[in-house]
N, C-alpha and C. Protein backbone atom coordinates (compact mmCIF):
# COMPACT_ATOMS: atom_id res chain seq x y z
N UNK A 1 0.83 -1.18 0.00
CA UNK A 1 0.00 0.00 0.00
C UNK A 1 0.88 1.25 0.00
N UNK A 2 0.45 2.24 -0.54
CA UNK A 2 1.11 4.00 -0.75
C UNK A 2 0.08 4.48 0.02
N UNK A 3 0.55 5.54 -0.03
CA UNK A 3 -0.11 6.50 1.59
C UNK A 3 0.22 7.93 0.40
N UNK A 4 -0.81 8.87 0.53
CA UNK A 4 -0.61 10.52 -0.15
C UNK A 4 -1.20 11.50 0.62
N UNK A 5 -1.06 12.50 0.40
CA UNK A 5 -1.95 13.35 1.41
C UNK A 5 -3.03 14.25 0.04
N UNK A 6 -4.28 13.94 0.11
CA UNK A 6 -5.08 14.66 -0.68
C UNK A 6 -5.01 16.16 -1.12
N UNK A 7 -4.57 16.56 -2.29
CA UNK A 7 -4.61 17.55 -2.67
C UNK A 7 -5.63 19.02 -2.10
N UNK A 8 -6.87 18.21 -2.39
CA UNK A 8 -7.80 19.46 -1.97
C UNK A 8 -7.93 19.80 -0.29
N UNK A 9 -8.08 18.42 0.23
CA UNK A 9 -8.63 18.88 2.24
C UNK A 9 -7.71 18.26 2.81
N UNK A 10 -6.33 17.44 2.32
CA UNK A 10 -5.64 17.24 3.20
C UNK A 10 -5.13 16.72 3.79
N UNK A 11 -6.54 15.12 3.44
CA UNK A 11 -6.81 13.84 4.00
C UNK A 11 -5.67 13.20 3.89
N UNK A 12 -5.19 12.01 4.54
CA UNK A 12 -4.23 11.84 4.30
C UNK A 12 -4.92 10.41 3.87
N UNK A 13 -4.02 9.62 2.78
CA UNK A 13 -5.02 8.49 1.66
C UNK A 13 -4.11 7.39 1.69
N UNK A 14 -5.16 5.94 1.70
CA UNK A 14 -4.07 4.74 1.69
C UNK A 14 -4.50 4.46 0.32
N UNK A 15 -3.38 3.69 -0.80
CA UNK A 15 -3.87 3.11 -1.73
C UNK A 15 -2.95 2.19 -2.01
N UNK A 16 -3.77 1.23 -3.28
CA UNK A 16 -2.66 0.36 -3.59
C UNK A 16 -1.52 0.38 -4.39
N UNK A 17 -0.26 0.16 -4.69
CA UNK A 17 0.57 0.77 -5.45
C UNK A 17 0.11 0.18 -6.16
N UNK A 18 0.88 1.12 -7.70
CA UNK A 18 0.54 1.27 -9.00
C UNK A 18 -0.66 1.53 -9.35
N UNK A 19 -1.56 2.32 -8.53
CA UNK A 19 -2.48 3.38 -9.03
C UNK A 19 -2.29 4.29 -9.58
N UNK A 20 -3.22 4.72 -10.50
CA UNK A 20 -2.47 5.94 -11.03
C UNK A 20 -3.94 7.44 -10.55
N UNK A 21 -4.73 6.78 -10.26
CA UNK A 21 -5.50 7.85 -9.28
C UNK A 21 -6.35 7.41 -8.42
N UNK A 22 -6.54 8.53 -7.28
CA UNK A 22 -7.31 8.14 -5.92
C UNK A 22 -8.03 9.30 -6.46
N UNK A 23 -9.60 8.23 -5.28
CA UNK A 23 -10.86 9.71 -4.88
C UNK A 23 -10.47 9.65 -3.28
N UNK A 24 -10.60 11.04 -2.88
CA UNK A 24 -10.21 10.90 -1.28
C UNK A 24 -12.26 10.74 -1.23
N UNK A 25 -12.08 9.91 -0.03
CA UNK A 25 -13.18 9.40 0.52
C UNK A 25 -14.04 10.51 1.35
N UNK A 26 -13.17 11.63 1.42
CA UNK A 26 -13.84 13.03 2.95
C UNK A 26 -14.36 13.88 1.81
N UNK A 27 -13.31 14.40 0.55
CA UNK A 27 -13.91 15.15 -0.44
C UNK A 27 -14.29 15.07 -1.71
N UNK A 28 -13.92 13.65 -2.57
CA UNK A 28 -14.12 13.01 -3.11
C UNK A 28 -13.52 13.20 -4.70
N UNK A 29 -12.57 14.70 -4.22
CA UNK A 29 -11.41 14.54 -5.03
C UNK A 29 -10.70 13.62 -5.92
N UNK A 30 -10.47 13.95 -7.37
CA UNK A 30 -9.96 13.10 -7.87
C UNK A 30 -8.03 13.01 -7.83
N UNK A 31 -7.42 12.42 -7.52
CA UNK A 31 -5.90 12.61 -7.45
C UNK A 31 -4.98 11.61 -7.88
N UNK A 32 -4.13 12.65 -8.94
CA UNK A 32 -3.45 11.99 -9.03
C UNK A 32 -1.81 11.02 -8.76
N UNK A 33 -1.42 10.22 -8.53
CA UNK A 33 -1.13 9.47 -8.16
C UNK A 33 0.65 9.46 -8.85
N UNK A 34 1.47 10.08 -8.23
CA UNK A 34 2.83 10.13 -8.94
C UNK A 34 3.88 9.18 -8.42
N UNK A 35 4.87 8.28 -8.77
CA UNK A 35 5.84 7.59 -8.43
C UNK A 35 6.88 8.26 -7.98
N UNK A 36 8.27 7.75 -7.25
CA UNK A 36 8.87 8.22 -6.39
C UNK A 36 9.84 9.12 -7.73
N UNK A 37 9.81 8.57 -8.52
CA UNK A 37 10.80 8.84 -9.69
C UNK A 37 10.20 10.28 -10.88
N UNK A 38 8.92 10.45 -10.43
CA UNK A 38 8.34 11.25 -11.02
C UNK A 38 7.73 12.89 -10.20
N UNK A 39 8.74 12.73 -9.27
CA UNK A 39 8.28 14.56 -8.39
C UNK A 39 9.89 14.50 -8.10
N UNK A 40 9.75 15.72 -8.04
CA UNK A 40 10.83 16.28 -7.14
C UNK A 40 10.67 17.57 -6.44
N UNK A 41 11.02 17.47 -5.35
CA UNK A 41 10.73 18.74 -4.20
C UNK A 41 11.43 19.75 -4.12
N UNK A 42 10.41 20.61 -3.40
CA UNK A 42 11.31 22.10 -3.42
C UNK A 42 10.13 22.83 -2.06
N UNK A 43 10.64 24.06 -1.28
CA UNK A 43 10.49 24.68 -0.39
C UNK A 43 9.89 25.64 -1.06
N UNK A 44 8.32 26.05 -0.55
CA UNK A 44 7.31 27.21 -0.57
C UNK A 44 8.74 28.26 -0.38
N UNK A 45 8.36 29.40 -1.29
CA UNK A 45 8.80 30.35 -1.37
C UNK A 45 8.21 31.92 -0.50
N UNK A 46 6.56 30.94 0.17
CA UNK A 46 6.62 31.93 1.23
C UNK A 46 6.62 31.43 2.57
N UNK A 47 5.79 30.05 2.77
CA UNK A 47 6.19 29.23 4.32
C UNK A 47 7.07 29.01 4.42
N UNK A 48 8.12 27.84 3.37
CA UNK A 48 9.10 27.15 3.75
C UNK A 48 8.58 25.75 3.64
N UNK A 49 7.35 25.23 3.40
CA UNK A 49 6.54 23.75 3.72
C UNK A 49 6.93 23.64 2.49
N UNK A 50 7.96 21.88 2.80
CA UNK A 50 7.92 21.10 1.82
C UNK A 50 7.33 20.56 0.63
N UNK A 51 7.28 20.94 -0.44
CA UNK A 51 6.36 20.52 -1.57
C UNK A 51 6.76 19.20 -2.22
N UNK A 52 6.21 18.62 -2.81
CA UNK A 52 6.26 17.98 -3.93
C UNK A 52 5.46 18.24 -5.04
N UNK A 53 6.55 17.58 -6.66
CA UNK A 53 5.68 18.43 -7.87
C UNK A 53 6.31 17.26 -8.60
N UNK A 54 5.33 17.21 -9.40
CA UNK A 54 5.76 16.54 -11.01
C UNK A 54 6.93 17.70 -11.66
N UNK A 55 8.12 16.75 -11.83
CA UNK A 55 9.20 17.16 -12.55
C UNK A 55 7.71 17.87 -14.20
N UNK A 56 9.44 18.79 -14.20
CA UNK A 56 8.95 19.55 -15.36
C UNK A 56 7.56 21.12 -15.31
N UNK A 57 7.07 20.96 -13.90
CA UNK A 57 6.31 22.28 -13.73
C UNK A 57 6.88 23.40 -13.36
N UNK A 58 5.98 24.25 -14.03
CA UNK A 58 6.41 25.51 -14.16
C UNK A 58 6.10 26.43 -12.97
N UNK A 59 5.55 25.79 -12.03
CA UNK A 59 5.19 26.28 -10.81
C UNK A 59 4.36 25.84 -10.11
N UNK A 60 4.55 25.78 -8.59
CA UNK A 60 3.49 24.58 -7.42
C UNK A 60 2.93 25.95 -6.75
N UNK A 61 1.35 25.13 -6.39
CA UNK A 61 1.03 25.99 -4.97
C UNK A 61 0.86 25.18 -3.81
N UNK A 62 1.21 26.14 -2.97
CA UNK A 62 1.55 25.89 -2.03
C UNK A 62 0.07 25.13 -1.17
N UNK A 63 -0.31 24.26 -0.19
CA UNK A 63 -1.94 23.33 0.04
C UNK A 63 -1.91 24.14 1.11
N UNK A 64 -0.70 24.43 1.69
CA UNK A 64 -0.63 25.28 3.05
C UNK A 64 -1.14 26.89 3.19
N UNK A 65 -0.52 27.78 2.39
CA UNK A 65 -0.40 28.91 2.41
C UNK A 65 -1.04 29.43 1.22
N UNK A 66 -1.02 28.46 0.48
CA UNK A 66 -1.92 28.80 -0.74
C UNK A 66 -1.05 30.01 -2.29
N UNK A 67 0.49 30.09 -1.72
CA UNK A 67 0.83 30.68 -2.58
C UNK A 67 1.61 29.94 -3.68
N UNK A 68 2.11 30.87 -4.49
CA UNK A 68 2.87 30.10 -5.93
C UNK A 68 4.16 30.59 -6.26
N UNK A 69 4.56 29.52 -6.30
CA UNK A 69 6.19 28.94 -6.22
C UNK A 69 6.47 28.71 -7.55
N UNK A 70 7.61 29.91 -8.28
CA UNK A 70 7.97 29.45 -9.35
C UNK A 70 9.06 28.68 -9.61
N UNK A 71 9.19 27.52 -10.37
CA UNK A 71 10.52 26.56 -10.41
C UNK A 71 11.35 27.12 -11.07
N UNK A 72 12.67 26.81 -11.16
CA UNK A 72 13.44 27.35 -11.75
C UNK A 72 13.99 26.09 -12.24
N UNK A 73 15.12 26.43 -13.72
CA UNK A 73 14.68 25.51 -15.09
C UNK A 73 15.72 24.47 -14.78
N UNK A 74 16.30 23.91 -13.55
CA UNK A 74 16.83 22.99 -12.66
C UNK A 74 15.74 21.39 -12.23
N UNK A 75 14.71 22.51 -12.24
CA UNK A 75 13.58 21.57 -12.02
C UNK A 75 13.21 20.59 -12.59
N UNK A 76 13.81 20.95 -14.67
CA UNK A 76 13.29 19.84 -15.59
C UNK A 76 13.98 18.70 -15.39
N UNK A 77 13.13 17.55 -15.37
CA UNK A 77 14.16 16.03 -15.02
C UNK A 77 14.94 15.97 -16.38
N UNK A 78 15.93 15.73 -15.53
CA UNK A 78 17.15 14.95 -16.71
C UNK A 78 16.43 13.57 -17.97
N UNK A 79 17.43 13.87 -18.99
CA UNK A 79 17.10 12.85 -19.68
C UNK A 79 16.40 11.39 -18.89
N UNK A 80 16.42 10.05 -19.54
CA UNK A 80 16.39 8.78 -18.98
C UNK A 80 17.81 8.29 -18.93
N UNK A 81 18.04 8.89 -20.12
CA UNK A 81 19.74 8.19 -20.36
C UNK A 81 20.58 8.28 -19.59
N UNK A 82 20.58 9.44 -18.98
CA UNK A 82 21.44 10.42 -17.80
C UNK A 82 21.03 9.55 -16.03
N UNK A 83 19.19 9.18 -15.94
CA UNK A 83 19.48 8.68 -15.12
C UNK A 83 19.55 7.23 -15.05
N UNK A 84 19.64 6.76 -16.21
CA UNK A 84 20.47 5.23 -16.04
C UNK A 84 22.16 5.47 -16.35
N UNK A 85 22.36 6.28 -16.00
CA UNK A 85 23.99 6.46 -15.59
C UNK A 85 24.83 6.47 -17.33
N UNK A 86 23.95 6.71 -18.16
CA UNK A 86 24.57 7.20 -19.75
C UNK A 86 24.76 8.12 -19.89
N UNK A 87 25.98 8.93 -20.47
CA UNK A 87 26.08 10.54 -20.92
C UNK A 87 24.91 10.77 -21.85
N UNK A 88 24.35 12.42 -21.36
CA UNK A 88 23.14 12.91 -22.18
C UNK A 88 23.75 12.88 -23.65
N UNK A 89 22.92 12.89 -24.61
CA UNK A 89 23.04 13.07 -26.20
C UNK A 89 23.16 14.53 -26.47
N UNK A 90 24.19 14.41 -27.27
CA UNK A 90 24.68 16.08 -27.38
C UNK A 90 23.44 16.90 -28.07
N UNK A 91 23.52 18.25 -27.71
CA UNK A 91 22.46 19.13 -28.30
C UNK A 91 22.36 19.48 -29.39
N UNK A 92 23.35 19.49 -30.19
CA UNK A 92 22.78 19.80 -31.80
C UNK A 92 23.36 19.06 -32.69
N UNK A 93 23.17 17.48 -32.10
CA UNK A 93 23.57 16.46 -33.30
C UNK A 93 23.15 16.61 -34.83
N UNK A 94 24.13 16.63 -35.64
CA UNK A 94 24.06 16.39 -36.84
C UNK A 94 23.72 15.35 -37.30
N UNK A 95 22.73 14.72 -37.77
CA UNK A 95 22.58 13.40 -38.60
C UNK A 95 22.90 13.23 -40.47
C-alpha cells in the first residue's frame, strides 16, 4: 500500500501501489497518483513547507499557504539516459 496526502482537504489516503489515481473518501477529489521517480521537491517560497511536484512544472502551490512557487529551469528532469547512468546526447547532433 502508498499512503498521499489529498490535494484538496488534506486527507491523508491509503492506496494500492501502481495506481495511477485516488478519490479521497472526505472530499471526493480526484488525485493523481505520482511515483517516487516522477516529483521532485522544493520549499514554498513563502512558508518554507515542503512541496512535492511533477518534474517539469512551471510552478506549485503551495496546500498550506496557498501561494505560488515558481521553479526554476533545474527543475526539468534529466534525460532517462542520464538517469540510467549514460552521458546525455549532445544538443545539436548532426545526422
Amino acid at each position: 500500500m502508498g499512503q498521499m496526502v489529498c490535494g484538496s482537504c488534506n486527507e491523508l489516503l491509503s492506496y494500492p501501489r501502481g495506481s495511477k489515481h485516488i478519490q479521497c473518501a472526505c472530499c471526493q477529489t480526484i488525485n493523481f497518483v505520482l511515483e517516487a521517480h516522477q516529483v521532485g521537491l522544493a520549499n514554498c517560497g513563502n512558508c518554507c513547507l515542503l512541496l512535492m511536484y511533477p518534474y517539469g512544472a512551471k510552478s506549485i502551490r503551495c496546500s498550506s499557504c496557498h501561494s505560488v512557487t515558481e521553479m526554476l529551469p533545474h527543475s526539468i528532469r534529466p534525460p532517462v539516459s542520464v538517469l540510467q547512468g549514460f552521458p546525455a546526447p549532445p544538443q545539436n547532433a548532426v545526422h
